[in-house]
Protein backbone atom coordinates (compact mmCIF):
# COMPACT_ATOMS: atom_id res chain seq x y z
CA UNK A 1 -11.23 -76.53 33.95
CA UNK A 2 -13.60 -79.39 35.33
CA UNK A 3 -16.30 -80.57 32.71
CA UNK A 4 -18.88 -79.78 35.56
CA UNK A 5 -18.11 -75.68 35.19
CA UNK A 6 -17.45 -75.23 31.66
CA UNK A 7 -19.33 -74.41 29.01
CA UNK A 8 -18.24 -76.25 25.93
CA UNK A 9 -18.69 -76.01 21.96
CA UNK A 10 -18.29 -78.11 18.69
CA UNK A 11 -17.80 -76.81 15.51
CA UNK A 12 -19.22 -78.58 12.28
CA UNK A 13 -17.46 -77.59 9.28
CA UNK A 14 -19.67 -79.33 6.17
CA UNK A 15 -18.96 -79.47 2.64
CA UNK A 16 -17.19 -81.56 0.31
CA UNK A 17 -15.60 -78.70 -0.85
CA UNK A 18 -13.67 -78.27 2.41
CA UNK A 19 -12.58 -81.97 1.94
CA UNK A 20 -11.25 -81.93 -0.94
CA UNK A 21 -9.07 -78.52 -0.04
CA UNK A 22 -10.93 -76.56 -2.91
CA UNK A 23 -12.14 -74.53 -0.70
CA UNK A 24 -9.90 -73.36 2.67
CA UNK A 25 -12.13 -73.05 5.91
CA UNK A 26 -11.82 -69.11 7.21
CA UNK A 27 -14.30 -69.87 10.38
CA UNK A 28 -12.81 -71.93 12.55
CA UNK A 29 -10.59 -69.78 14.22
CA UNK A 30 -12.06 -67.10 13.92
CA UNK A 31 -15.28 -68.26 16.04
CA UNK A 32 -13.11 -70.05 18.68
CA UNK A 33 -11.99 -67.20 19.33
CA UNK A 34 -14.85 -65.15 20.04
CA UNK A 35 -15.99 -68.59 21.93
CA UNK A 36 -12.83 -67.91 23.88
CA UNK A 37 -13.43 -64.20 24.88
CA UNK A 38 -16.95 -65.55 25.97
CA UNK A 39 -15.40 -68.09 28.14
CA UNK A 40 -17.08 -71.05 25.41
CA UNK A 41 -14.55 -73.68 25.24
CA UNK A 42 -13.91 -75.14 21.74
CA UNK A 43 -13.75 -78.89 22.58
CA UNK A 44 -13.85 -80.16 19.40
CA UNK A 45 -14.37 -79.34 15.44
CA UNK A 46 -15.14 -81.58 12.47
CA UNK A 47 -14.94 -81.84 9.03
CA UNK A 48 -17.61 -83.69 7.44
CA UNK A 49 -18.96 -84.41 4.13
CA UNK A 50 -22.31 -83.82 2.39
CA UNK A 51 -23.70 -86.84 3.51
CA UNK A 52 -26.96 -87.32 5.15
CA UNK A 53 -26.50 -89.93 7.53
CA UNK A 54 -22.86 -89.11 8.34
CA UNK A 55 -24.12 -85.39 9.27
CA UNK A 56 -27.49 -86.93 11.07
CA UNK A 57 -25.29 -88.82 12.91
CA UNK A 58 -22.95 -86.29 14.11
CA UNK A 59 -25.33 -83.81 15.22
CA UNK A 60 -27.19 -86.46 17.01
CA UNK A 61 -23.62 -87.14 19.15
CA UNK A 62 -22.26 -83.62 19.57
CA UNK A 63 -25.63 -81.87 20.43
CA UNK A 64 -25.87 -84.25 23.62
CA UNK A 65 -22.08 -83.82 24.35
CA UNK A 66 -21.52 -79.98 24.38
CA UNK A 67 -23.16 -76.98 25.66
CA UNK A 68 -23.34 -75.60 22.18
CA UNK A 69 -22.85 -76.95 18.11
CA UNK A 70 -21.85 -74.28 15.49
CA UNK A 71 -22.30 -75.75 11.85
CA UNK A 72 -20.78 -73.36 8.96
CA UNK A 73 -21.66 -74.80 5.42
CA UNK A 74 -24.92 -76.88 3.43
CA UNK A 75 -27.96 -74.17 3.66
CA UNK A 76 -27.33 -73.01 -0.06
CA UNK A 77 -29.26 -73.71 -3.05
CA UNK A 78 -27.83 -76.31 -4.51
CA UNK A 79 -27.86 -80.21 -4.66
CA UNK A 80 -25.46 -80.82 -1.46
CA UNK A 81 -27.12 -78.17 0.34
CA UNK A 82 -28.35 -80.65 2.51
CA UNK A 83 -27.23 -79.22 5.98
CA UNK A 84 -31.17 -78.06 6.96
CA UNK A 85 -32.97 -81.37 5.68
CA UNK A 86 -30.31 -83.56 8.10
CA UNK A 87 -30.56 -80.93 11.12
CA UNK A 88 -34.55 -81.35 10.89
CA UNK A 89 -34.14 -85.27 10.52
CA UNK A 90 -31.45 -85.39 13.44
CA UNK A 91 -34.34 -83.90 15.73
CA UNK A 92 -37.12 -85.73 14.41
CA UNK A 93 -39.06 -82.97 13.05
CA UNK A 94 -40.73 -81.86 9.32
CA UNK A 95 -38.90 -79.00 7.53
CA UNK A 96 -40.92 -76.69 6.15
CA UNK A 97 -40.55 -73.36 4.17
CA UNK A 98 -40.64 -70.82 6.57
CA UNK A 99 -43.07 -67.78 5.88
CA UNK A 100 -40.52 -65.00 7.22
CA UNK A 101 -37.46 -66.43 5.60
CA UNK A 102 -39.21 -66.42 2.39
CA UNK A 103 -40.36 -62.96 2.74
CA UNK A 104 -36.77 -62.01 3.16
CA UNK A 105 -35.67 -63.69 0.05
CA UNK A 106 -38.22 -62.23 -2.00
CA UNK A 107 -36.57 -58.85 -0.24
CA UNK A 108 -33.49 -59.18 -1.51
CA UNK A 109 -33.53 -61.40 -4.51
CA UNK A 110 -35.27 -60.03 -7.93
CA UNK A 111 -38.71 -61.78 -8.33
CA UNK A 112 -37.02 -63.32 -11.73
CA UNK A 113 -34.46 -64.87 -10.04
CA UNK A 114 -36.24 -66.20 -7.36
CA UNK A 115 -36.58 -69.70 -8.36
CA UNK A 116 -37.30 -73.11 -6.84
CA UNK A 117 -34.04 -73.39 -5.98
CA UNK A 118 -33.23 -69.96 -4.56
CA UNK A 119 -35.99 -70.64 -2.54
CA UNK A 120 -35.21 -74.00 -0.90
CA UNK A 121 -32.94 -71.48 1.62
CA UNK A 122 -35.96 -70.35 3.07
CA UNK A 123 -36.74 -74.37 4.11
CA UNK A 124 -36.03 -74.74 7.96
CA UNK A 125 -37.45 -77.79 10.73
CA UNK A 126 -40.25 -76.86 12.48
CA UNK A 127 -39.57 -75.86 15.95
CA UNK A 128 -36.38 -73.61 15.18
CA UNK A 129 -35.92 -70.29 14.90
CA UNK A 130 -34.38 -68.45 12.53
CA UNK A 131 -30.44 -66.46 12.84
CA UNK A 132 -30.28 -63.23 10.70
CA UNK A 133 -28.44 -62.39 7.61
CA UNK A 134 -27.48 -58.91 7.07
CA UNK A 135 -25.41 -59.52 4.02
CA UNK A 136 -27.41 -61.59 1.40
CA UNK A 137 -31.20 -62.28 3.63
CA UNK A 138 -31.06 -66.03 3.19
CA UNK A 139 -31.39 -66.66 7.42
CA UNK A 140 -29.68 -69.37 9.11
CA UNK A 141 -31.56 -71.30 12.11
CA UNK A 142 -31.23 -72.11 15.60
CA UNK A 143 -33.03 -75.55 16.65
CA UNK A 144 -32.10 -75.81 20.65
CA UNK A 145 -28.76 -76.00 21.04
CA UNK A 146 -27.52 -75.89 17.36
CA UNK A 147 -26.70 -72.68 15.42
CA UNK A 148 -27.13 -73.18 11.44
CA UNK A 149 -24.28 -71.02 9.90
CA UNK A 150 -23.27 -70.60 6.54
CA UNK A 151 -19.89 -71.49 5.13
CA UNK A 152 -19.38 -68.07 3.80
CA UNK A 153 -17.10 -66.25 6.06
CA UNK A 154 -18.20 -63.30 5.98
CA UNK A 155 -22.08 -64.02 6.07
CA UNK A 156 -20.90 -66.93 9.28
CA UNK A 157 -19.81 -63.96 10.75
CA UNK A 158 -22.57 -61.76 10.34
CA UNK A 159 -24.87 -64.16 11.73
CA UNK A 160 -22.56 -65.01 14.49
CA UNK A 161 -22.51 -61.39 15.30
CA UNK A 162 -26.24 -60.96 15.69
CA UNK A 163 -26.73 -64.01 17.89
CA UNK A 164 -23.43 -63.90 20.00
CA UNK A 165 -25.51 -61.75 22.66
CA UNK A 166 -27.66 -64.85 23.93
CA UNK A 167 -24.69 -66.90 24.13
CA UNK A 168 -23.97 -67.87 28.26
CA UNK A 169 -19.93 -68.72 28.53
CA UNK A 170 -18.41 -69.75 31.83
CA UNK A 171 -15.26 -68.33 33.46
CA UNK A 172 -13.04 -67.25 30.51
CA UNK A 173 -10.10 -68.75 29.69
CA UNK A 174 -6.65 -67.45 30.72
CA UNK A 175 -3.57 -68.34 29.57
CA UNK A 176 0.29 -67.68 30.38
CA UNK A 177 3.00 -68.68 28.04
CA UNK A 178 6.75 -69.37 28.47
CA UNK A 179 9.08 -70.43 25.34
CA UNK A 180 12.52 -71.78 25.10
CA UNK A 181 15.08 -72.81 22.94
CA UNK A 182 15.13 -76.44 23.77
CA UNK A 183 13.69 -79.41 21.62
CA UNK A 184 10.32 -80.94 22.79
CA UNK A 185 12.06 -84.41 23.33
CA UNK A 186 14.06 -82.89 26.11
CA UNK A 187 11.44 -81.55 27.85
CA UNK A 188 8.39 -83.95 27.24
CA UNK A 189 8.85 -85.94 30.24
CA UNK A 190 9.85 -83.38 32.89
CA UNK A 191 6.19 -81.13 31.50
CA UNK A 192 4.20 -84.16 31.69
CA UNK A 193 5.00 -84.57 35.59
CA UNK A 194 3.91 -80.93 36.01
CA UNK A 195 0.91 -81.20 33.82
CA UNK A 196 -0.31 -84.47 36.22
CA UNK A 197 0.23 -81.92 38.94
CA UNK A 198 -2.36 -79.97 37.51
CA UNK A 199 -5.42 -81.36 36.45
CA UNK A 200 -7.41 -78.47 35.79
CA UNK A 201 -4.71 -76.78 33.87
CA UNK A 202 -4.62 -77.45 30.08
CA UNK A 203 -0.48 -77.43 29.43
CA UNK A 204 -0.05 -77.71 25.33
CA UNK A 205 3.89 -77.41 23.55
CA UNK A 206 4.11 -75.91 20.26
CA UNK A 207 7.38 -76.26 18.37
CA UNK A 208 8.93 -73.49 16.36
CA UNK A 209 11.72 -72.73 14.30
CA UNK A 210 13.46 -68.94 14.33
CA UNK A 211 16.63 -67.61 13.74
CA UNK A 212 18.22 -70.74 12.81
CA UNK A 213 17.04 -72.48 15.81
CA UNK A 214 14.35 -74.75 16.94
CA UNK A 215 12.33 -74.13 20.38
CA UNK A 216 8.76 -74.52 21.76
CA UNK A 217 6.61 -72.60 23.21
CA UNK A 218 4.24 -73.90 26.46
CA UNK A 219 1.24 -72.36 26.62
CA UNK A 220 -1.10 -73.09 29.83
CA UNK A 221 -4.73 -72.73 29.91
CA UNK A 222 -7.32 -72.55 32.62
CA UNK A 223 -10.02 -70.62 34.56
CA UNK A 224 -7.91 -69.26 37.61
CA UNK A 225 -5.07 -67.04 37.18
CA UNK A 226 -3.54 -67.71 40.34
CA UNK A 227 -2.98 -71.37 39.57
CA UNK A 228 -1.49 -70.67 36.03
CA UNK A 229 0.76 -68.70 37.53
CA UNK A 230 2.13 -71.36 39.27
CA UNK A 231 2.23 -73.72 36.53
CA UNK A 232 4.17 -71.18 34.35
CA UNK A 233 6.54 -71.06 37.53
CA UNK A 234 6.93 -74.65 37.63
CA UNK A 235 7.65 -74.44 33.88
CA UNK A 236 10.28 -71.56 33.85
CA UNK A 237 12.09 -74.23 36.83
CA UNK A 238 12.25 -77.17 34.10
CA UNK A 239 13.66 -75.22 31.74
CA UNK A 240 16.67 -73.73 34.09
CA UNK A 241 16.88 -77.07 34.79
CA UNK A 242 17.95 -78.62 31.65
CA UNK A 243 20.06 -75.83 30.98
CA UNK A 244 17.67 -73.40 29.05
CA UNK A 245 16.65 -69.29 29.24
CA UNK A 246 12.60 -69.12 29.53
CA UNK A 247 11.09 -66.74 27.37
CA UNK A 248 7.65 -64.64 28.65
CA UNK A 249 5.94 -64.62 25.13
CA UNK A 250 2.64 -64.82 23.14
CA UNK A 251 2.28 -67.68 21.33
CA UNK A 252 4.54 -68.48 18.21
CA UNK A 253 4.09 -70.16 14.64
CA UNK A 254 4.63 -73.41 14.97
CA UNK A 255 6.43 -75.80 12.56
CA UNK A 256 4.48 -77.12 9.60
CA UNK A 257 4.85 -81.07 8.93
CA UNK A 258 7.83 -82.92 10.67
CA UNK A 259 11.52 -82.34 10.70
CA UNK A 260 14.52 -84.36 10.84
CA UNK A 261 15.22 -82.85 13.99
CA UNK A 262 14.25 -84.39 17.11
CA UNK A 263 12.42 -81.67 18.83
């Protein structure tokens, strides 16, 4: 798909915690693929620490590159919940505490709990606008083109959920996959010919092992079904050509880490 018709994404995933594998991220894939059924590209995700200029920085870069940034993680109470602070600094703006967030704190959370701290979630940069929370009240924000998530799956998704509706995707992705049983190093060069055949066609191998026996699976990606079909076409060719069956097949598990087999 040409960069002039699609409609792109970036997902920020912040937190030390992520980092250091303590905690294992549940929202990436899940939101590309809503993205996906919206026909919002993923470009790219990151995985960045609690560190003010490093997330200043990034937001500064991806907000200017894609048509949307998702951040999951830092709008706590805590210390490192410093996602809100570096959002408000990467625009330029004040944070302040925001009159209806803290009314739905004080909402939810018992007026003896509600402390200084507790209340820092209701602290936002002036100019946003704040993304719902039906599970525990404390909002996320929008500030133009970045949604302010938490790292909580199941709140991320909430909020997700309630905003998804203003969301404008492009053409939605399609994609056609075709698997065989024969090692990526057989077929690398012969698939990159057909993938510089096809420039708006996204052509990505994924090696698995079943059965006893290793294979890959070719999935192709674009906008226009026709076109994919003839990619997949091209594909099934190569592989009857160097002696293999092609599969019609959803995607498979690929192999974790390397092998001593040459794929």
């Amino acid at each position: 798909m040409s960069k002039e018709t699609s409609v792109t994404a970036c997902c920020l995933i912040i937190g030390n915690e992520v980092l250091s594998g303590r905690t294992k991220d549940a929202n990436l894939g899940w939101l590309a693929e809503r993205l996906t059924d919206m026909g919002i590209r993923m470009a790219e995700a990151r995985v960045i620490p609690d560190d003010e200029e490093i997330i200043i920085n990034v937001i500064n870069e991806v907000r200017v590159k894609y048509s949307y940034v998702f951040t999951t993680g830092g709008i706590g109470p805590t210390h490192d919940d410093i996602t809100s602070l570096c959002v408000a600094k990467a625009f330029g703006v004040e944070i302040y505490r925001n009159p209806e967030a803290k009314a739905l704190l004080e909402s939810f959370i018992p007026v003896e709990r509600l402390n200084e701290a507790r209340l820092k979630m209701a602290d936002i940069p002036v100019g946003s606008t704040l993304i719902g929370n039906p599970v525990s009240k404390a909002p996320g924000f929008k500030m133009e083109n970045v949604y302010v998530m938490a790292g909580v799956p199941s709140i991320m998704r909430s909020m997700f959920k309630g905003f998804s509706g203003e969301l404008i995707g492009g053409k939605k992705m399609l994609s056609i996959a075709v698997a065989c049983y024969l090692p990526e190093g057989s077929i690398a060069e012969p698939l990159t010919k057909i993938q510089n055949l096809y420039s708006n066609v996204e052509i990505g191998s994924y090696p698995f092992f079943r059965s006893g026996n290793f294979g890959c699976t070719l999935i192709s990606r674009g906008t226009d079904m026709e076109e994919l079909e003839q990619v997949a076409e091209k594909i099934r060719e190569m592989i009857i050509s160097l002696d293999g069956d092609p599969i019609n097949e959803d995607l498979v598990t690929p192999v974790d880490g390397d092998t001593e087999k040459d794929y």
